[in-house]
N, C-alpha and C. Protein backbone atom coordinates (compact mmCIF):
# COMPACT_ATOMS: atom_id res chain seq x y z
N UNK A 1 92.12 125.06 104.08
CA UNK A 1 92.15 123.76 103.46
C UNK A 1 93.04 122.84 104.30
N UNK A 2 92.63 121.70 104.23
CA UNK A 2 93.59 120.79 105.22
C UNK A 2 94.57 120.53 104.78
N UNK A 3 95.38 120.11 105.42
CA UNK A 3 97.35 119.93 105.12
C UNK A 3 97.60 118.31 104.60
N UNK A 4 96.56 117.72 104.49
CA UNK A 4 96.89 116.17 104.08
C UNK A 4 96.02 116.17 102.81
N UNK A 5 95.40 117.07 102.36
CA UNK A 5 94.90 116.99 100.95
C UNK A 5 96.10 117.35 99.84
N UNK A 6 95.92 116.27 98.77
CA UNK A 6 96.98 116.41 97.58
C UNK A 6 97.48 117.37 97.26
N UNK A 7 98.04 118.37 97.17
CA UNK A 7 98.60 119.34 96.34
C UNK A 7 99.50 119.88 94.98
N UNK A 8 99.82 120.58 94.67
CA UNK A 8 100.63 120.77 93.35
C UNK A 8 102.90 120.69 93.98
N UNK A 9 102.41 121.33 95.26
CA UNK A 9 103.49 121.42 95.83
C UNK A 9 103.67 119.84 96.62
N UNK A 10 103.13 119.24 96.87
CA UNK A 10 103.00 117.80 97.34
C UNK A 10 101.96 116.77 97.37
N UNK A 11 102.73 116.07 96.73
CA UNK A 11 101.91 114.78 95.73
C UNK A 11 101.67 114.15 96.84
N UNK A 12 100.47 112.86 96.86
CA UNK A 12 99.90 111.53 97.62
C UNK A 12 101.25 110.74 97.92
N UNK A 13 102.38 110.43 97.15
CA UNK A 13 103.26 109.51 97.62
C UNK A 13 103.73 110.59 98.99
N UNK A 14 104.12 111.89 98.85
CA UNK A 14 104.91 112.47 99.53
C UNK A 14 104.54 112.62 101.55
N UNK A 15 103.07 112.14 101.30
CA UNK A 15 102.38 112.44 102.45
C UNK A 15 102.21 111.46 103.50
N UNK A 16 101.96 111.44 104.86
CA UNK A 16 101.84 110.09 105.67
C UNK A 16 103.48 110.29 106.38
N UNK A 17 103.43 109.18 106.96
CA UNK A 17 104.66 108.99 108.11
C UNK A 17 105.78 109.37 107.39
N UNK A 18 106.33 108.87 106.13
CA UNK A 18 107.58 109.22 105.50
C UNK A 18 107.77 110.32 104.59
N UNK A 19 106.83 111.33 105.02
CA UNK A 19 107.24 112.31 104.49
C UNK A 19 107.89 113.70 104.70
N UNK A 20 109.05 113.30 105.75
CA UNK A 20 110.47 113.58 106.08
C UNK A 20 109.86 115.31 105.88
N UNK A 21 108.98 115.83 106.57
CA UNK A 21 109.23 116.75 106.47
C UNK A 21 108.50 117.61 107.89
N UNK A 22 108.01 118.71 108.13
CA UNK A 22 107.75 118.86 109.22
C UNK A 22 106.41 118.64 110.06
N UNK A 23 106.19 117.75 109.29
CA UNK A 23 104.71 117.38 109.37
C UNK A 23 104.67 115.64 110.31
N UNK A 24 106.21 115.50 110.08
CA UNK A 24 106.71 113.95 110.25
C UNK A 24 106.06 113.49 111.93
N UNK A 25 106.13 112.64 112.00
CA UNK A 25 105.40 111.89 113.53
C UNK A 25 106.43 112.08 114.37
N UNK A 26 105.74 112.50 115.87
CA UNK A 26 107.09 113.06 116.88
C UNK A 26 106.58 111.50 117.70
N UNK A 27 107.78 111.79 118.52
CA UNK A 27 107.56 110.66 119.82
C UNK A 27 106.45 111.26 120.13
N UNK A 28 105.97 112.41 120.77
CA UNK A 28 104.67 113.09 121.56
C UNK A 28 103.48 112.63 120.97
N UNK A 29 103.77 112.32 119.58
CA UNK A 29 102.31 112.17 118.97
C UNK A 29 102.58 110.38 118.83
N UNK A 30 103.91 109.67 118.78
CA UNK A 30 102.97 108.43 118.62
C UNK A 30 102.52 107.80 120.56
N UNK A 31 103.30 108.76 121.32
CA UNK A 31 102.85 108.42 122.45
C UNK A 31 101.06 108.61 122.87
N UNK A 32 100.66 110.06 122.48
CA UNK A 32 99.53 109.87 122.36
C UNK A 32 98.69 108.76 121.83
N UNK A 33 99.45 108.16 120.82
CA UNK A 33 98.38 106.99 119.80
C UNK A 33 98.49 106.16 120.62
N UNK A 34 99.46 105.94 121.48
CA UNK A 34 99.22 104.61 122.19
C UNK A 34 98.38 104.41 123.38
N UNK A 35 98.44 105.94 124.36
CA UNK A 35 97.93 106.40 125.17
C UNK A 35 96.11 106.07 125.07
N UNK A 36 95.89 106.12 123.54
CA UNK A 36 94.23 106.65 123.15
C UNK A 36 94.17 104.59 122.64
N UNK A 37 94.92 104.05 122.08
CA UNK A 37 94.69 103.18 122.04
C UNK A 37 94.50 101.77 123.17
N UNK A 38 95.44 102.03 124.14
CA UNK A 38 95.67 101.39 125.43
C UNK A 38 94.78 102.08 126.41
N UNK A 39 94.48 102.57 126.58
CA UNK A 39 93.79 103.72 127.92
C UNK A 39 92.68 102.86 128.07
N UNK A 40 91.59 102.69 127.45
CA UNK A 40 90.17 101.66 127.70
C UNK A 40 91.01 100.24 128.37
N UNK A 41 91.47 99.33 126.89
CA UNK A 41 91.29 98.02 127.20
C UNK A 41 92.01 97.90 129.07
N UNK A 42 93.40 98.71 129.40
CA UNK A 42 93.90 98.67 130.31
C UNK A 42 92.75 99.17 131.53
N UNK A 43 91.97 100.25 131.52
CA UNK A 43 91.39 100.69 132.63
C UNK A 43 90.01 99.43 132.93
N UNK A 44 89.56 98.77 131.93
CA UNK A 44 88.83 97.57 131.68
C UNK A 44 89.31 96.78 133.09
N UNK A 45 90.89 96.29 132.36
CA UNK A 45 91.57 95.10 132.72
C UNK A 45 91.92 95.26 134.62
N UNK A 46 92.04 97.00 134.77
CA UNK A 46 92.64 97.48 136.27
C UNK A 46 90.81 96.99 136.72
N UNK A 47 89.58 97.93 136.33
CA UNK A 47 88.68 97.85 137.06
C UNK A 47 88.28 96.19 137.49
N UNK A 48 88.28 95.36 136.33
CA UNK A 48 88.07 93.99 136.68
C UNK A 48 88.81 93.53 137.71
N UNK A 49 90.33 93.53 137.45
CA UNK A 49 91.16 93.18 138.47
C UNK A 49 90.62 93.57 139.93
N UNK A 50 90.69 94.80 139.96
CA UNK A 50 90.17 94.99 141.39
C UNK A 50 89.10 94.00 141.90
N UNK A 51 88.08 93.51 140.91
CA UNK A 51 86.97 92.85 141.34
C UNK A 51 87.54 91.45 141.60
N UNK A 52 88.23 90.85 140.78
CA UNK A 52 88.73 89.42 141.08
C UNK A 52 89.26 89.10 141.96
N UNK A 53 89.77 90.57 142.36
CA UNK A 53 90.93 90.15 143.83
C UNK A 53 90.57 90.31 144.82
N UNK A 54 89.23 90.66 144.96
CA UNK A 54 88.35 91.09 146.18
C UNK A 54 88.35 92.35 146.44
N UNK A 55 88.83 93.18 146.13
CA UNK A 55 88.97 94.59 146.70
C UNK A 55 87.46 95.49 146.77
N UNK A 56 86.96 95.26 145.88
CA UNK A 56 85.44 95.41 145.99
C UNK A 56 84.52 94.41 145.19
N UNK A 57 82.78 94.54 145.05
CA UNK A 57 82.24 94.19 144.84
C UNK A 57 81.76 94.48 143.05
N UNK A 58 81.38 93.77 142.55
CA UNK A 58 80.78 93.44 141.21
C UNK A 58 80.64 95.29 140.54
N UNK A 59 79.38 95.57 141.62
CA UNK A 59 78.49 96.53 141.23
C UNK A 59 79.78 98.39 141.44
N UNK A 60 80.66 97.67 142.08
CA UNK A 60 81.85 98.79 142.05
C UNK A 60 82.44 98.83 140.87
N UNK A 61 82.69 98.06 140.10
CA UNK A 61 83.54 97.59 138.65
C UNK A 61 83.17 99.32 137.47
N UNK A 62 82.24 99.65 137.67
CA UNK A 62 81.86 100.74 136.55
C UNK A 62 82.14 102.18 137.43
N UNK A 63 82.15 102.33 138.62
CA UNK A 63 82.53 103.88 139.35
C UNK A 63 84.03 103.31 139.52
N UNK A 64 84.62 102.33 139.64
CA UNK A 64 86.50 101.88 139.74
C UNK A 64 86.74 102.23 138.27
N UNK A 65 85.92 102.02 137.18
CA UNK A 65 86.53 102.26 135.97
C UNK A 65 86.35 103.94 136.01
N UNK A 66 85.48 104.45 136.36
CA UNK A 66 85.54 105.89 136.16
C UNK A 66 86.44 106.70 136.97
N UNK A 67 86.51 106.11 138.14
CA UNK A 67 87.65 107.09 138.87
C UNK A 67 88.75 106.57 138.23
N UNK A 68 89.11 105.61 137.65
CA UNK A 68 90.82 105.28 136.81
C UNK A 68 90.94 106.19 135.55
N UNK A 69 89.47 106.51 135.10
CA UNK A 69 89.59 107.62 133.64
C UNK A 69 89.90 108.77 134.12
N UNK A 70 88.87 109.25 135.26
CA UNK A 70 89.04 110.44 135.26
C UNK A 70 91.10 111.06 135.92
N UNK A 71 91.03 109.85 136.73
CA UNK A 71 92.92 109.85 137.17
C UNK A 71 93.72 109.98 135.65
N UNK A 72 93.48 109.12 135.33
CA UNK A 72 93.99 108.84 133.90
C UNK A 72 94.39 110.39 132.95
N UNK A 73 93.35 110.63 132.91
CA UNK A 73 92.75 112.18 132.29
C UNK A 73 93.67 113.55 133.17
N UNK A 74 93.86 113.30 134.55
CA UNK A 74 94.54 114.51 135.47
C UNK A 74 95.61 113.93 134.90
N UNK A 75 96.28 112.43 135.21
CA UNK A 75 97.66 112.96 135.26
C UNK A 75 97.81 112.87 133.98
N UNK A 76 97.45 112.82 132.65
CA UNK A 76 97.64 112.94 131.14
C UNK A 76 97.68 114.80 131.21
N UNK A 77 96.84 115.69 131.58
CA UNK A 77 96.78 116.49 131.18
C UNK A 77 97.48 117.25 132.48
N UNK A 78 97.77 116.94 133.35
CA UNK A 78 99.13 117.05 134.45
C UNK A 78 100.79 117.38 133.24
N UNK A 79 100.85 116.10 132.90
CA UNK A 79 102.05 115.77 132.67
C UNK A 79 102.23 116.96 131.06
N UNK A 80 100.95 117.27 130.68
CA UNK A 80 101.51 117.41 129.25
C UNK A 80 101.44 119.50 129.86
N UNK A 81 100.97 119.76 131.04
CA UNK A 81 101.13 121.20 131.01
C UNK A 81 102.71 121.12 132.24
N UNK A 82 102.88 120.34 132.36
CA UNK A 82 104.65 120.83 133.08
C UNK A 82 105.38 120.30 132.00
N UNK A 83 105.33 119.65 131.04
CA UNK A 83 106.49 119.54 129.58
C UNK A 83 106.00 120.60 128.90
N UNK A 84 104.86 120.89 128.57
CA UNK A 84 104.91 122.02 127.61
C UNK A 84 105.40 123.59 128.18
N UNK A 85 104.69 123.72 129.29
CA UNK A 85 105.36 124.88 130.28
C UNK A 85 104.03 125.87 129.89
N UNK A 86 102.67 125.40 129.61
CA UNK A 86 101.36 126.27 129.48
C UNK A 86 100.49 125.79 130.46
């Protein structure tokens, strides 16, 4: 059964961000939220850039956005196996 459904041992107020218990939001996890929230509009904003500034052409704009994900993606999953140590 999932851990955010109501229980007898913990009520609906008790649950969500303030519920001071070990379930509570780490830096790791709201970094992720920002990571998953920022990651598009920014790789958008890098691939365009490249195009405005001349660095390449129009029809480059969608393989510049994919090589910035897939970078994106190494060093995300880089960084999280030398902090975790797996």
């Amino acid at each position: 059964m999932a851990r955010d459904l109501p229980t007898e041992e913990k009520d609906a107020k008790d649950r969500g961000m303030f519920a001071r218990r070990n379930e509570d939001p780490t830096l790791p996890s709201y970094l992720s939220s920002l990571l998953y929230v920022l990651s598009v509009p920014t790789l958008l904003l890098l691939s365009f850039g490249g195009y405005w500034l001349g660095l390449y052409g129009y029809g480059a704009v969608v393989p510049a956005f994919g090589g910035l994900l897939v970078a994106l993606l190494a060093v995300t999953f880089g960084l999280m196996h030398v902090l975790t140590g797996r």
